[in-house]
N, C-alpha and C. Protein backbone atom coordinates (compact mmCIF):
# COMPACT_ATOMS: atom_id res chain seq x y z
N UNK A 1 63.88 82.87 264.36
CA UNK A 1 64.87 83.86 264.01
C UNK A 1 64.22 85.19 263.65
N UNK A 2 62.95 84.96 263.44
CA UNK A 2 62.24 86.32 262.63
C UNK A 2 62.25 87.61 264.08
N UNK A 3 61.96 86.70 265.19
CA UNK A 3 61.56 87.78 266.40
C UNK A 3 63.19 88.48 266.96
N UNK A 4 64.13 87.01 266.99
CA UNK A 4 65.61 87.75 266.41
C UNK A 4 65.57 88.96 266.51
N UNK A 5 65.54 88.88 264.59
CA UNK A 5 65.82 90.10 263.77
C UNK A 5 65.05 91.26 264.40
N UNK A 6 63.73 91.08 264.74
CA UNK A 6 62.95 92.18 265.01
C UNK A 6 63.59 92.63 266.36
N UNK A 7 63.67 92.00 267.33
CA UNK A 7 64.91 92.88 268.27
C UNK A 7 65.64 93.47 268.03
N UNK A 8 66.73 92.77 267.19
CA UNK A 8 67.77 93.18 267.31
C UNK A 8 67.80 94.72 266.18
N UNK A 9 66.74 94.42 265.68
CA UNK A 9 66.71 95.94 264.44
C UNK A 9 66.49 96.62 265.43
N UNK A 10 65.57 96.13 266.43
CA UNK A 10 64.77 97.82 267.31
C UNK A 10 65.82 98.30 268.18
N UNK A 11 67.21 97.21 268.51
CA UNK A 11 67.88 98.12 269.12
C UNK A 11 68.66 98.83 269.04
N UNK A 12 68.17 99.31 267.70
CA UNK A 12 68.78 100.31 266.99
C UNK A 12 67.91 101.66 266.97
N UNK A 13 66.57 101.52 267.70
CA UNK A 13 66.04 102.50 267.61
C UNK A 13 64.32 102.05 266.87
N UNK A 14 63.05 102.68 267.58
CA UNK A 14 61.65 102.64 267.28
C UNK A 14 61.69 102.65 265.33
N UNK A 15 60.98 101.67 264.77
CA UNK A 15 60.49 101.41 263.58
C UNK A 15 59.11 101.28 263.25
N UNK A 16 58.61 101.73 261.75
CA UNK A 16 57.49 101.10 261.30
C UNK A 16 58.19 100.08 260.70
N UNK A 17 56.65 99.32 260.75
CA UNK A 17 56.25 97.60 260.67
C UNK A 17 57.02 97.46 259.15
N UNK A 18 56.71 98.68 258.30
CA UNK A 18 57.36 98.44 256.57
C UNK A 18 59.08 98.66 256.77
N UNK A 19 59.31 99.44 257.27
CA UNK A 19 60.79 99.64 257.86
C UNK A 19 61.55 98.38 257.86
N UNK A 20 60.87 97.84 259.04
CA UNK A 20 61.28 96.22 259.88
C UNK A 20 61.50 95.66 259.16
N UNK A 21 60.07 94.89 257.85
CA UNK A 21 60.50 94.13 257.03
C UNK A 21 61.37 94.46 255.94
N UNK A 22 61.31 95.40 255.76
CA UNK A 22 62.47 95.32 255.44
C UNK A 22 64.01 95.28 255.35
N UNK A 23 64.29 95.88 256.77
CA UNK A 23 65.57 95.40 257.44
C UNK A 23 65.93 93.96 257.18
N UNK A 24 64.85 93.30 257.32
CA UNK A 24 64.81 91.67 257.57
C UNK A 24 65.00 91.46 256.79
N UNK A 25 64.45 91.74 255.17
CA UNK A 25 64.72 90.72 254.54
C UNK A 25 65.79 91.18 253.65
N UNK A 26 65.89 92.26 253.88
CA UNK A 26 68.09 92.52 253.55
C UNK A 26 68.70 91.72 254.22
N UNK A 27 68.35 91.35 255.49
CA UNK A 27 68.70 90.65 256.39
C UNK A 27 69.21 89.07 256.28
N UNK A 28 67.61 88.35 255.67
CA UNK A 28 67.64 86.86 255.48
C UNK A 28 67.64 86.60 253.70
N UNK A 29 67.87 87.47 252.80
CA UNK A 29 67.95 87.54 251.44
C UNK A 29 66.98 86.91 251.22
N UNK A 30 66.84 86.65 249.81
CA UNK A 30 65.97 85.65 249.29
C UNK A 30 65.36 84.38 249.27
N UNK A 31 66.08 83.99 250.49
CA UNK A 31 65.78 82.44 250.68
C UNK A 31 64.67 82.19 251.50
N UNK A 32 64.69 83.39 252.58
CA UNK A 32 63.30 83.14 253.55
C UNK A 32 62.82 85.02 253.34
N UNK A 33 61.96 85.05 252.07
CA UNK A 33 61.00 86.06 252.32
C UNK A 33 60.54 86.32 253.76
N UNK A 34 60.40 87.66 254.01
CA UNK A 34 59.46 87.73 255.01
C UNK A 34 58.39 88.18 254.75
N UNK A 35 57.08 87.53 255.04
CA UNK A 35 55.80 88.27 254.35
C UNK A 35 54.88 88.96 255.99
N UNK A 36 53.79 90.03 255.45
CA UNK A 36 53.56 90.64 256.62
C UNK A 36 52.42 89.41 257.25
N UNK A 37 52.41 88.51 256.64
CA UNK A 37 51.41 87.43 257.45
C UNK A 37 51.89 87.00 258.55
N UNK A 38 53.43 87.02 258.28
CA UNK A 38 54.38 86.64 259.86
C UNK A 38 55.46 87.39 260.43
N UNK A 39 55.74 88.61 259.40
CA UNK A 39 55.84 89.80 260.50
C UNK A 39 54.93 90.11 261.27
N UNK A 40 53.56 90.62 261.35
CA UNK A 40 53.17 91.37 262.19
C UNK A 40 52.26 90.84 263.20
N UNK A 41 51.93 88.92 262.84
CA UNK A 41 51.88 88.52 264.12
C UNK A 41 53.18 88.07 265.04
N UNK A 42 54.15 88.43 264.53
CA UNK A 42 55.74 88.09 265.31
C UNK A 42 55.81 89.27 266.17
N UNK A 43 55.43 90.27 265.63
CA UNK A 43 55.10 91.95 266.31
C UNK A 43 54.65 91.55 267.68
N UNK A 44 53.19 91.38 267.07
CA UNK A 44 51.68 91.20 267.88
C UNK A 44 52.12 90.37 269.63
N UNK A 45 52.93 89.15 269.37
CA UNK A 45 53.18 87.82 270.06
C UNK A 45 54.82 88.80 270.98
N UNK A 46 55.30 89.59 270.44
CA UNK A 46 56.32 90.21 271.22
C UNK A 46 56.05 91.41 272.08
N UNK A 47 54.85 92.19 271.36
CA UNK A 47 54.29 93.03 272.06
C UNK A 47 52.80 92.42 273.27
N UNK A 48 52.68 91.53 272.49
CA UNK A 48 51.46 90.93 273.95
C UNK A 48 52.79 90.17 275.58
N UNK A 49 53.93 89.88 274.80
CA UNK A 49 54.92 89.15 275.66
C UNK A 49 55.70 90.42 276.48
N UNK A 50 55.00 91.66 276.14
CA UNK A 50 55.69 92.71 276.96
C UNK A 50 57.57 93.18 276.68
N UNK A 51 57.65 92.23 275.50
CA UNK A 51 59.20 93.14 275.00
C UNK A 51 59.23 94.29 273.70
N UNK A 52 58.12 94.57 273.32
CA UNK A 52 58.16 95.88 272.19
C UNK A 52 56.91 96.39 272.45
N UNK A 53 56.75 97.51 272.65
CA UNK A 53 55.85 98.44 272.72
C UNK A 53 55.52 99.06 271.48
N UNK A 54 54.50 99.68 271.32
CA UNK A 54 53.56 99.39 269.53
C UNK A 54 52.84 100.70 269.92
N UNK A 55 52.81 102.02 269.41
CA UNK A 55 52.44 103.43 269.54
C UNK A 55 51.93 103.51 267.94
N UNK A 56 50.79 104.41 267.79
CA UNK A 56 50.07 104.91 266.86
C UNK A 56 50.03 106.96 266.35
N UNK A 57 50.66 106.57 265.37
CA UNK A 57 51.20 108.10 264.78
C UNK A 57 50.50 108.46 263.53
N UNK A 58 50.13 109.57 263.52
CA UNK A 58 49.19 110.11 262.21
C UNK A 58 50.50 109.81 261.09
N UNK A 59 49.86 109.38 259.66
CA UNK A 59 50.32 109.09 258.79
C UNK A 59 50.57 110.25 257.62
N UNK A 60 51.12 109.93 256.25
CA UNK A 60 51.13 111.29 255.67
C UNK A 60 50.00 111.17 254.84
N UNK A 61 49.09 110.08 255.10
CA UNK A 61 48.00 110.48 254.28
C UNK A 61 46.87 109.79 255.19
N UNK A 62 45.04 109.68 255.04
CA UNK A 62 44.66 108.96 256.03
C UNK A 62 45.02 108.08 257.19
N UNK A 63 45.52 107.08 256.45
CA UNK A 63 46.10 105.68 257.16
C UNK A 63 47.09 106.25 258.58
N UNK A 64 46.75 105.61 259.77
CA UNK A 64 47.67 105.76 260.56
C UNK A 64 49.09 105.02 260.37
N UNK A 65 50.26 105.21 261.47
CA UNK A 65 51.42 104.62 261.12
C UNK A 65 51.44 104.01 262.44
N UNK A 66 51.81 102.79 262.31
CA UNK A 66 52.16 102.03 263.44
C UNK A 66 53.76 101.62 264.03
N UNK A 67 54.30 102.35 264.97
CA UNK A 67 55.66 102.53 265.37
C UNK A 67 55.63 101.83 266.09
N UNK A 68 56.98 100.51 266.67
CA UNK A 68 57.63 99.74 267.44
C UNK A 68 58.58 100.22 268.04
N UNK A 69 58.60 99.77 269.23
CA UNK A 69 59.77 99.62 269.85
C UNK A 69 60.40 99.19 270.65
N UNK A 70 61.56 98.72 271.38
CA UNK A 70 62.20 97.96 271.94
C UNK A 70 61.99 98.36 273.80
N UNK A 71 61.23 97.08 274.57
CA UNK A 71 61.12 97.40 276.20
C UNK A 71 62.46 96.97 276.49
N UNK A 72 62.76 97.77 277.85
CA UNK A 72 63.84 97.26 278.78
C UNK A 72 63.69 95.75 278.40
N UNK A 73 62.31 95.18 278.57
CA UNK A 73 62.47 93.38 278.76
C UNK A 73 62.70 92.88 277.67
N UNK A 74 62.65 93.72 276.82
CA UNK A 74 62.93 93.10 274.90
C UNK A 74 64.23 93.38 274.89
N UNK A 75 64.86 94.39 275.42
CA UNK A 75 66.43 94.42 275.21
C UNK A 75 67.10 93.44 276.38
N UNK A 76 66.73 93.01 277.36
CA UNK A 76 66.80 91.35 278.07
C UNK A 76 66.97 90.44 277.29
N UNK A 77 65.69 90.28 276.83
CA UNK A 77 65.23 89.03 275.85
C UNK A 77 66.29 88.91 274.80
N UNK A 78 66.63 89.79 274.11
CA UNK A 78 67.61 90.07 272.91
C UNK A 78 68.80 89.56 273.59
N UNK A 79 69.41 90.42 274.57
CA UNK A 79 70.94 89.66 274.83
C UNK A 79 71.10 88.16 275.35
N UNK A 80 69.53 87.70 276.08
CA UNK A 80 69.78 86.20 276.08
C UNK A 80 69.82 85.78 274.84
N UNK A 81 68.55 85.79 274.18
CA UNK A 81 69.18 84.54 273.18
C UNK A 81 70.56 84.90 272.07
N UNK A 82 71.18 85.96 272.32
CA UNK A 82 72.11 86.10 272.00
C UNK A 82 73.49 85.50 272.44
N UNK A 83 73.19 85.69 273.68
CA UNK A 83 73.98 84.95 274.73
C UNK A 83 73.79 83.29 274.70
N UNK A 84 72.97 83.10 274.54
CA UNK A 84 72.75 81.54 274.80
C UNK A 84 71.91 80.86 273.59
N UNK A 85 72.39 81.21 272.58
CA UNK A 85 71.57 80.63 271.40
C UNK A 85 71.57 79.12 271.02
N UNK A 86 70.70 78.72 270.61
CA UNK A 86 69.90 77.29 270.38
C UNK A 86 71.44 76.42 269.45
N UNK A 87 71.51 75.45 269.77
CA UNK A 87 72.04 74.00 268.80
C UNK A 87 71.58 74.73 267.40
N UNK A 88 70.19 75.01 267.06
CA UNK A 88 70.21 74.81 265.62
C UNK A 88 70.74 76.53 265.21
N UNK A 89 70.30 77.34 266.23
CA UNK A 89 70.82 78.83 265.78
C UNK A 89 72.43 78.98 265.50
N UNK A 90 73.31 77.70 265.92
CA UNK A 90 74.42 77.64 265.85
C UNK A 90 75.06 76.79 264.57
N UNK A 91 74.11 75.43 264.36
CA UNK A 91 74.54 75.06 262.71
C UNK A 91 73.70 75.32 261.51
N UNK A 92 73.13 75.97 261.59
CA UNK A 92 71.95 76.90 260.17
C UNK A 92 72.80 77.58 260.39
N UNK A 93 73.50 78.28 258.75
CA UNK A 93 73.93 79.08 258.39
C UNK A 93 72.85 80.52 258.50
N UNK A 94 72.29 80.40 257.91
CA UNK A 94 71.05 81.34 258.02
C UNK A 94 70.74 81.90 259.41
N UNK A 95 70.52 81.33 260.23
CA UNK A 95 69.87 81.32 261.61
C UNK A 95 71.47 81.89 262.36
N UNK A 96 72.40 81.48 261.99
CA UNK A 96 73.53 81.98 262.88
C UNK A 96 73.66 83.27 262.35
N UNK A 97 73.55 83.61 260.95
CA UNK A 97 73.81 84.98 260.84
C UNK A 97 73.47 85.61 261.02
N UNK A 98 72.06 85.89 261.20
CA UNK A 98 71.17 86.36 262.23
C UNK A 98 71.34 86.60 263.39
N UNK A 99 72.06 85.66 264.07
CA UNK A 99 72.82 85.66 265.58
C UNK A 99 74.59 86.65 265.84
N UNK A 100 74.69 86.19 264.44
CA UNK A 100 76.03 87.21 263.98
C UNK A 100 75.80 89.00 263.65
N UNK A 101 74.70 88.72 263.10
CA UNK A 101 74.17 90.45 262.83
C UNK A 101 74.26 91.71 264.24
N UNK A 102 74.02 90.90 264.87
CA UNK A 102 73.76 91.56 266.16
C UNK A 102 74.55 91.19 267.14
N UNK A 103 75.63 90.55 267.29
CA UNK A 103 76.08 89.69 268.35
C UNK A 103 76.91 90.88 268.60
N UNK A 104 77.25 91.92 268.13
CA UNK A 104 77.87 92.80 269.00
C UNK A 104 77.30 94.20 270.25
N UNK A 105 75.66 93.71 270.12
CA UNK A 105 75.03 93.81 271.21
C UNK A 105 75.30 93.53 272.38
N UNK A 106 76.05 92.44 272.53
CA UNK A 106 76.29 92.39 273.97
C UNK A 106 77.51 92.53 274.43
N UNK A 107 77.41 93.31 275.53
CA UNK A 107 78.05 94.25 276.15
C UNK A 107 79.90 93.62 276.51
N UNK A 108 79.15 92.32 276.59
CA UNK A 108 80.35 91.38 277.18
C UNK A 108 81.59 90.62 275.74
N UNK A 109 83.05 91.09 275.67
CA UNK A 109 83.11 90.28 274.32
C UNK A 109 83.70 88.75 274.85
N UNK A 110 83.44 88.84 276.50
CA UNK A 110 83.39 86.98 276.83
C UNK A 110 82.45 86.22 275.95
N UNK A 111 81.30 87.07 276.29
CA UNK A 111 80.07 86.60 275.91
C UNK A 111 79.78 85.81 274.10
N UNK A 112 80.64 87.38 273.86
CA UNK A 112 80.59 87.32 272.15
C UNK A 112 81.30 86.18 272.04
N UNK A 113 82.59 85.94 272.28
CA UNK A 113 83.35 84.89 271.73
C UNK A 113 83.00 83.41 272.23
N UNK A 114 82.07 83.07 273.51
CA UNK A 114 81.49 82.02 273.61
C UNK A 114 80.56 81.64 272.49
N UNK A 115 79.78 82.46 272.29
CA UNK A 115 79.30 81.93 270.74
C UNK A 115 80.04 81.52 269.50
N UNK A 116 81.01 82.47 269.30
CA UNK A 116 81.99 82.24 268.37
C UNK A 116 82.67 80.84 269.03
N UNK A 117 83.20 80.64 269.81
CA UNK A 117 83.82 79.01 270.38
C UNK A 117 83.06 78.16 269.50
N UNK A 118 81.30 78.33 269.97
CA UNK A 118 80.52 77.39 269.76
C UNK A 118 80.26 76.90 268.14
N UNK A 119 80.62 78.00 267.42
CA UNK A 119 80.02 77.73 265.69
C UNK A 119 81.66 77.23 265.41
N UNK A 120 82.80 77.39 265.71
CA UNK A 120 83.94 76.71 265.39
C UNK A 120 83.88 75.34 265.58
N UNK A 121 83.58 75.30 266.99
CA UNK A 121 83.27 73.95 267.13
C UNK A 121 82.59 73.05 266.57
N UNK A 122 81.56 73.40 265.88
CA UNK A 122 80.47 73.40 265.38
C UNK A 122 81.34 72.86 263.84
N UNK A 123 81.51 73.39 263.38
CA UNK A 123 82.51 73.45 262.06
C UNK A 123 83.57 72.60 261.76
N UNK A 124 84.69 72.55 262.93
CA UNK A 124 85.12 71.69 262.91
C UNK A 124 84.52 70.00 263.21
N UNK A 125 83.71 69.68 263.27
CA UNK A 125 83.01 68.53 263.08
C UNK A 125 82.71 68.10 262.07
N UNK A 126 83.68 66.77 261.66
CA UNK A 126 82.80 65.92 260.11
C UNK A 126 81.95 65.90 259.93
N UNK A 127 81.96 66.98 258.61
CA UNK A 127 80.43 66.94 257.67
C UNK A 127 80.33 66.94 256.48
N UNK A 128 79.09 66.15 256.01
CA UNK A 128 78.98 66.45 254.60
C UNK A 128 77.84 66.35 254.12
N UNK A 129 77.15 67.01 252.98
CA UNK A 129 76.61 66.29 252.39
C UNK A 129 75.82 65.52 252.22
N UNK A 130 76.71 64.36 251.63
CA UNK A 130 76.36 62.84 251.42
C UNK A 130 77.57 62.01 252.10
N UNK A 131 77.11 60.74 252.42
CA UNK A 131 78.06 59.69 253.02
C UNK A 131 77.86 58.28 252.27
N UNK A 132 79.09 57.65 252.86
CA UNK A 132 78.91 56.44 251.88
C UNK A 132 78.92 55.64 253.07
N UNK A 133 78.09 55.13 253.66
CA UNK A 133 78.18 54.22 255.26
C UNK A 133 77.51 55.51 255.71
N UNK A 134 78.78 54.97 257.13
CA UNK A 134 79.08 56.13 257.72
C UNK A 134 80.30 57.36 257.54
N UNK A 135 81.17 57.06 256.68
CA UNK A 135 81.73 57.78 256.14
C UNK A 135 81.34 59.64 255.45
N UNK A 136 81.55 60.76 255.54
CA UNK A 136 81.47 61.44 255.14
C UNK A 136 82.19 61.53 253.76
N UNK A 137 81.52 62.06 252.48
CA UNK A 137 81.90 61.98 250.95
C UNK A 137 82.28 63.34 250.94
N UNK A 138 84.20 62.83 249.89
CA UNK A 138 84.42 64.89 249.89
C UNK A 138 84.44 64.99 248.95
N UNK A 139 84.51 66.06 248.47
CA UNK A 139 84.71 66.38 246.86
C UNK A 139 85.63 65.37 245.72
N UNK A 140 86.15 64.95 246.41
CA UNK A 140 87.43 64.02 245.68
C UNK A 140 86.41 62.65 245.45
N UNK A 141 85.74 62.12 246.28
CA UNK A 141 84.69 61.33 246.15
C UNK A 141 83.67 60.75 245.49
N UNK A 142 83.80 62.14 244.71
CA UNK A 142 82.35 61.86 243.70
C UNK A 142 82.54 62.23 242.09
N UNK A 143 81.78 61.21 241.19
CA UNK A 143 82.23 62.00 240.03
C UNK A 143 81.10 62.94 239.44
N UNK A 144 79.49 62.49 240.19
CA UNK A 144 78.89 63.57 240.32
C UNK A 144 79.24 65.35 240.46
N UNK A 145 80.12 65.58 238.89
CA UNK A 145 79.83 67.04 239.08
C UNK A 145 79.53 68.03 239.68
N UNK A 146 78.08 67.94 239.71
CA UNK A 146 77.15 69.02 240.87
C UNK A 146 77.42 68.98 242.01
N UNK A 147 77.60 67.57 242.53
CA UNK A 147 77.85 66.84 243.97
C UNK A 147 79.08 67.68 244.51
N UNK A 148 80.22 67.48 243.61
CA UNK A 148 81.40 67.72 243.52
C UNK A 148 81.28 69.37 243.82
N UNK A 149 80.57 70.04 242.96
CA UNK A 149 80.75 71.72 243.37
C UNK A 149 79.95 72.01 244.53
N UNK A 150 79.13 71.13 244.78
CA UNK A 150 78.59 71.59 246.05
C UNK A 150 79.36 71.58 247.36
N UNK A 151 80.05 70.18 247.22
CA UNK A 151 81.03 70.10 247.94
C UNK A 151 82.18 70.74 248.34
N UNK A 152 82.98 71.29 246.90
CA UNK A 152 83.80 72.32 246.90
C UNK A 152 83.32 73.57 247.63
N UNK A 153 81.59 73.94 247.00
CA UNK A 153 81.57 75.23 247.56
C UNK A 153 81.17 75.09 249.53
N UNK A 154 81.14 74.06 249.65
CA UNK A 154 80.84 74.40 251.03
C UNK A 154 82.31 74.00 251.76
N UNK A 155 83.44 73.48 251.57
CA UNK A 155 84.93 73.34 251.86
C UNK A 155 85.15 74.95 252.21
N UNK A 156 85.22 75.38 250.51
CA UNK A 156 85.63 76.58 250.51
C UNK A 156 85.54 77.86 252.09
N UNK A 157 83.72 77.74 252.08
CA UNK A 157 83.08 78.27 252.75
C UNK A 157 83.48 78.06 253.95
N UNK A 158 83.34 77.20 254.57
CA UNK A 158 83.81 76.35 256.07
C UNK A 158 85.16 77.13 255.92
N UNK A 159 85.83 76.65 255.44
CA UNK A 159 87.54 76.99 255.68
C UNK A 159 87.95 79.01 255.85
N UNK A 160 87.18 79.25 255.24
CA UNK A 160 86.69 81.00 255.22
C UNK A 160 86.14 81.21 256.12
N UNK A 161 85.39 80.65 256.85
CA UNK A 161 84.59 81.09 258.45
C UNK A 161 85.51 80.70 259.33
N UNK A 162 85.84 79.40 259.19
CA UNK A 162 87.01 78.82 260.57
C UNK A 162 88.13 80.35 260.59
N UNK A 163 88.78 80.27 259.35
CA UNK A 163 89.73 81.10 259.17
C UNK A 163 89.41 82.58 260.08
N UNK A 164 88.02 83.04 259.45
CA UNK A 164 87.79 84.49 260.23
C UNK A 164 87.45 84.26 262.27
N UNK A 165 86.44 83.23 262.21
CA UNK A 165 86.47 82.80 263.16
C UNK A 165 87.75 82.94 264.56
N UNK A 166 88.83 82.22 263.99
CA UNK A 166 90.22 81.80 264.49
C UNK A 166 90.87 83.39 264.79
N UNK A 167 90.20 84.36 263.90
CA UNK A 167 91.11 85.23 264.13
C UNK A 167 90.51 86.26 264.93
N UNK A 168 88.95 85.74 264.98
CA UNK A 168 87.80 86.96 266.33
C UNK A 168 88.66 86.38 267.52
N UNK A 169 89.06 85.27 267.73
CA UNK A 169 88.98 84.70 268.91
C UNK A 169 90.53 85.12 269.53
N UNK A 170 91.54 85.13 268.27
CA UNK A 170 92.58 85.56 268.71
C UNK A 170 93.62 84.54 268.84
């Protein structure tokens, strides 16, 4: 998801590397820091793969500045996996929003709402949690407290995405 984000920021226009990360990690909040140990070989591995081009600009003090930016084949690359994103880019919350950040990149809103199909679908499928068998456990289920709000809070949640969901689609 990290190379994702780094597309989909650049197609918004050439960035420094401090810029980026930090787009990103407004991006992925607090749960997945991004540190520059795997930003800037995520850079390195996109620019050796020929989708971001990497230019060198005098800085405002010694240090040079290192500017990115998005190739024709990186703005390719971007609307596929946008277009056709992974099983798990579709049930990680995290990883889909990421896919959501940008999904109005592509040009097509067939396109857009095939993804959107896919995370409904996705959603509407029994889940939970914890299970008792094979059974899925709901909030009503447990007298585990914690269990219980976790449960609630992810009902809640689900029923708030289906809801917005239902209404991209029309």
């Amino acid at each position: 998801m990290l190379e994702l984000a780094i597309l989909g920021f650049l197609a918004d226009g050439p960035l420094h590397g401090y810029q980026l990360r930090r787009l990103i990690a407004h991006l992925s909040g607090h749960t997945r820091p991004v540190s520059d140990g795997s930003l800037y070989p995520a850079i390195n591995r996109l620019v050796k793969g020929g989708l971001l081009d990497r230019r060198t600009e005098p800085g405002t003090s010694a240090a040079q500045r290192h500017t990115v930016s998005l190739t024709a084949e990186g703005r390719t690359e971007l609307l596929r996996r946008l277009r056709d994103p992974d099983e798990l880019d579709i049930s990680d919350s995290t990883r889909y929003f990421t896919i959501l950040a940008f999904l109005s990149r592509l040009p097509d809103t067939a396109d857009q709402h095939a993804v959107l199909r896919r995370r409904l679908e996705f959603l509407e499928r029994p889940a939970s949690f914890f299970h008792d068998g094979d059974r899925p456990l709901r909030a009503e289920d447990t007298d585990d407290p914690y269990r219980r709000g976790m449960l609630l809070i992810a009902r809640a949640t689900s029923q708030a995405e289906r809801s917005w969901l239902r209404e991209q689609l029309g």
